[in-house]
N, C-alpha and C. Protein backbone atom coordinates (compact mmCIF):
# COMPACT_ATOMS: atom_id res chain seq x y z
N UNK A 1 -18.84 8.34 17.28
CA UNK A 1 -19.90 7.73 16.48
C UNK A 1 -20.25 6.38 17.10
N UNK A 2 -21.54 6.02 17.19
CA UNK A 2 -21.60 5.13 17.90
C UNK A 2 -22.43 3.71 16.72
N UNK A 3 -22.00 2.59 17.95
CA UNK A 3 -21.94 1.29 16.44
C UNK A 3 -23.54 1.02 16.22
N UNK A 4 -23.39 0.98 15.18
CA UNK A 4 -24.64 0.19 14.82
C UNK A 4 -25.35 -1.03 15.49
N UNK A 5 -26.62 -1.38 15.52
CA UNK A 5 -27.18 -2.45 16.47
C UNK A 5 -26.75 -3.80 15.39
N UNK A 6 -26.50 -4.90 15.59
CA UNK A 6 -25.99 -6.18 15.30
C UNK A 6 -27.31 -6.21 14.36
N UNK A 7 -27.08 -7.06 13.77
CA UNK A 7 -28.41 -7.76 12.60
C UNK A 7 -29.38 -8.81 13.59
N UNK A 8 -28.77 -9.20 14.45
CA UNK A 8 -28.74 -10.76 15.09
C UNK A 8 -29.09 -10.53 16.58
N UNK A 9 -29.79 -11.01 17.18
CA UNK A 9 -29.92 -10.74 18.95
C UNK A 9 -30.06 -12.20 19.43
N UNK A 10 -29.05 -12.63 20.38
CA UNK A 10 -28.75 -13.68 20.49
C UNK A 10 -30.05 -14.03 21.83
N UNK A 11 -30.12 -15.33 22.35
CA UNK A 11 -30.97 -15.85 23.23
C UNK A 11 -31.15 -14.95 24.65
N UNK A 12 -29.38 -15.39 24.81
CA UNK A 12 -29.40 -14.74 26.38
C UNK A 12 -29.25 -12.60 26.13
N UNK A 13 -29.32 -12.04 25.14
CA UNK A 13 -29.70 -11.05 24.84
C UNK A 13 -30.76 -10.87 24.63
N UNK A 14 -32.26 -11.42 24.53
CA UNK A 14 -33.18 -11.41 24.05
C UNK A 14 -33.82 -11.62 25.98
N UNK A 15 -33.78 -12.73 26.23
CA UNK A 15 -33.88 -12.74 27.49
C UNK A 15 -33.60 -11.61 28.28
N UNK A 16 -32.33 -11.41 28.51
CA UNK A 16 -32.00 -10.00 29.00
C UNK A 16 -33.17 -9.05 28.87
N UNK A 17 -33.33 -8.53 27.80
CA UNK A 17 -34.51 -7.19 27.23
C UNK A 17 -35.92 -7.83 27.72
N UNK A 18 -36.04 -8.66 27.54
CA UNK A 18 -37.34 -9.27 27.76
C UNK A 18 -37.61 -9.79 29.05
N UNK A 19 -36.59 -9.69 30.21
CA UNK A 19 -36.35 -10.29 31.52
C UNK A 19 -37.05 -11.71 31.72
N UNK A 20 -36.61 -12.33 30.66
CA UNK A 20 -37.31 -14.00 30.93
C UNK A 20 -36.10 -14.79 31.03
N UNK A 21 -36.35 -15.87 31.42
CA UNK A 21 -35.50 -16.82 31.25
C UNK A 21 -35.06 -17.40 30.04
N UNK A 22 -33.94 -18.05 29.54
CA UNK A 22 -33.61 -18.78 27.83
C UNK A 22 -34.98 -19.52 27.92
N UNK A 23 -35.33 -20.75 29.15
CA UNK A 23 -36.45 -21.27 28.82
C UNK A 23 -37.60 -20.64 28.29
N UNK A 24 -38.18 -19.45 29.08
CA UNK A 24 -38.95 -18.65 28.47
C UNK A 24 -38.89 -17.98 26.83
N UNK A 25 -37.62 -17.89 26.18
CA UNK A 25 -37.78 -17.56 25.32
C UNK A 25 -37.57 -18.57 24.24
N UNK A 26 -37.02 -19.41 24.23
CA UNK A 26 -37.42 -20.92 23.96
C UNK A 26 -38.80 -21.43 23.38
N UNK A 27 -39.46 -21.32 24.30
CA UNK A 27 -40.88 -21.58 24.35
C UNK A 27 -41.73 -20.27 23.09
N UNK A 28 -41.07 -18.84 23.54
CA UNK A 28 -41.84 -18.07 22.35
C UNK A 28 -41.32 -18.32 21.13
N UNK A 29 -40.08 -19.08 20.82
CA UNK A 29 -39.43 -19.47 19.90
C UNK A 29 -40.45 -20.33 19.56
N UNK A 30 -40.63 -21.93 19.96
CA UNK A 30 -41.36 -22.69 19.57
C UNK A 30 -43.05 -22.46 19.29
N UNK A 31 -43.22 -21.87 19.77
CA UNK A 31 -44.90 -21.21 19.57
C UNK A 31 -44.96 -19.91 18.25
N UNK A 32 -43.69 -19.88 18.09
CA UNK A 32 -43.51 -19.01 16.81
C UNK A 32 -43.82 -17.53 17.18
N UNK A 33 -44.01 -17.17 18.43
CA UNK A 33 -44.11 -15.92 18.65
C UNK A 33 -43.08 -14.83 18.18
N UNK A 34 -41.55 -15.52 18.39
CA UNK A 34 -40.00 -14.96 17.85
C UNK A 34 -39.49 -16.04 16.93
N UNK A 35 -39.04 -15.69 15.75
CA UNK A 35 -38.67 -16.51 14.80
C UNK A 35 -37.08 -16.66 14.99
N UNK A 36 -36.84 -17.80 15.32
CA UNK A 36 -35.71 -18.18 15.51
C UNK A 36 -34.78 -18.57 14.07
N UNK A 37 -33.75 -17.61 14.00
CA UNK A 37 -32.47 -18.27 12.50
C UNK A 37 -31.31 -19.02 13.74
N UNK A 38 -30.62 -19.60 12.76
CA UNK A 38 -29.36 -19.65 12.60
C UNK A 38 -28.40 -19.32 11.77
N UNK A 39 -27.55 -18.20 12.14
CA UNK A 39 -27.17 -17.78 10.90
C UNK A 39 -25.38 -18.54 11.01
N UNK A 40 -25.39 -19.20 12.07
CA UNK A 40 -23.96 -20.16 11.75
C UNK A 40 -23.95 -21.70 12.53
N UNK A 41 -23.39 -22.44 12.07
CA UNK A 41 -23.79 -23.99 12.88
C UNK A 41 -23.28 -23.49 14.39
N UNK A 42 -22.50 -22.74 14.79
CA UNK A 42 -22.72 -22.45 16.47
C UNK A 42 -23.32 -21.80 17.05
N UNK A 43 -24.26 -20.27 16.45
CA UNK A 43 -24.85 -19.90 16.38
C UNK A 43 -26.64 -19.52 16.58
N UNK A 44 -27.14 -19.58 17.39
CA UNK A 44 -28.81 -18.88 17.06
C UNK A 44 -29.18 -18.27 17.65
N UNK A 45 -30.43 -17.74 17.03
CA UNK A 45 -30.97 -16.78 17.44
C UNK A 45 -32.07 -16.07 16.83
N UNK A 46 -32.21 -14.53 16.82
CA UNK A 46 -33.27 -14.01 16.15
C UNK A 46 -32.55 -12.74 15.52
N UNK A 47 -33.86 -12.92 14.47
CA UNK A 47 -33.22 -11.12 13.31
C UNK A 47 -33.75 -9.93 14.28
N UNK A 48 -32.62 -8.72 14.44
CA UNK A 48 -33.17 -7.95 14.66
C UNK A 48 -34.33 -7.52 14.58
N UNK A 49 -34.71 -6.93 13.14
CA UNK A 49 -36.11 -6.81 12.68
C UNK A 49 -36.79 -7.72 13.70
N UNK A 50 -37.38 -8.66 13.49
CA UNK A 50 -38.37 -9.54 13.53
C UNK A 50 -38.29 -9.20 15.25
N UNK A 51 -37.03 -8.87 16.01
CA UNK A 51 -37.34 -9.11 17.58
C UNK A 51 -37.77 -7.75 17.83
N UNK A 52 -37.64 -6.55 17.19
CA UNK A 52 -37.85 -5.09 17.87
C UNK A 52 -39.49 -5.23 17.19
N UNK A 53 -39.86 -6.14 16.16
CA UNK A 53 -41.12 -6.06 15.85
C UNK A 53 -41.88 -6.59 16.58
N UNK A 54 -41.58 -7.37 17.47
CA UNK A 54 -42.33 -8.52 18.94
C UNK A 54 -42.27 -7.29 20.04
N UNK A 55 -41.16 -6.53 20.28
CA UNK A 55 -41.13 -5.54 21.11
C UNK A 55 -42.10 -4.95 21.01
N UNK A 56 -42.60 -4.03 19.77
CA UNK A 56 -43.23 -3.09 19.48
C UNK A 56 -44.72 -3.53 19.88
N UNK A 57 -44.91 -4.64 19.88
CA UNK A 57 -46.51 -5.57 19.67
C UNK A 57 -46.92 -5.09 21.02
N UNK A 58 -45.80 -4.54 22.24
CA UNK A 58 -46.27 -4.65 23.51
C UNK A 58 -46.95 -3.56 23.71
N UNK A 59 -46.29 -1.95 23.03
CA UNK A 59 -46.43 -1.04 23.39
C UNK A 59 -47.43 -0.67 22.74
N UNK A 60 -47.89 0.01 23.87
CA UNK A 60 -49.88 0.54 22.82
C UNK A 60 -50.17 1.78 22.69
């Protein structure tokens, strides 16, 4: 059985999928393109949801 996807997709995971740099995704952070949480003071990042929904925006 295989695990479930995390709630949470961290920076340099997001980067990864998205082949940008942290700076690059940084920047879609701040332009509000990906909504950035923190869901612990060491912690951030983005909600699942909200990042496979930026994914989806690409595909037509």
């Amino acid at each position: 059985m295989s695990k479930p996807f995390p709630e949470h997709v961290t920076r340099a995971e997001a980067a990864q999928v998205l082949r940008l740099s942290l700076r690059q995704v940084d920047r879609l952070a701040e332009t509000g393109k990906l909504k950035k949480k923190k869901p612990s003071a060491s912690r951030s990042g983005f909600d699942r949801e909200d990042f496979d929904h930026y994914l989806k925006s690409f595909v037509h």
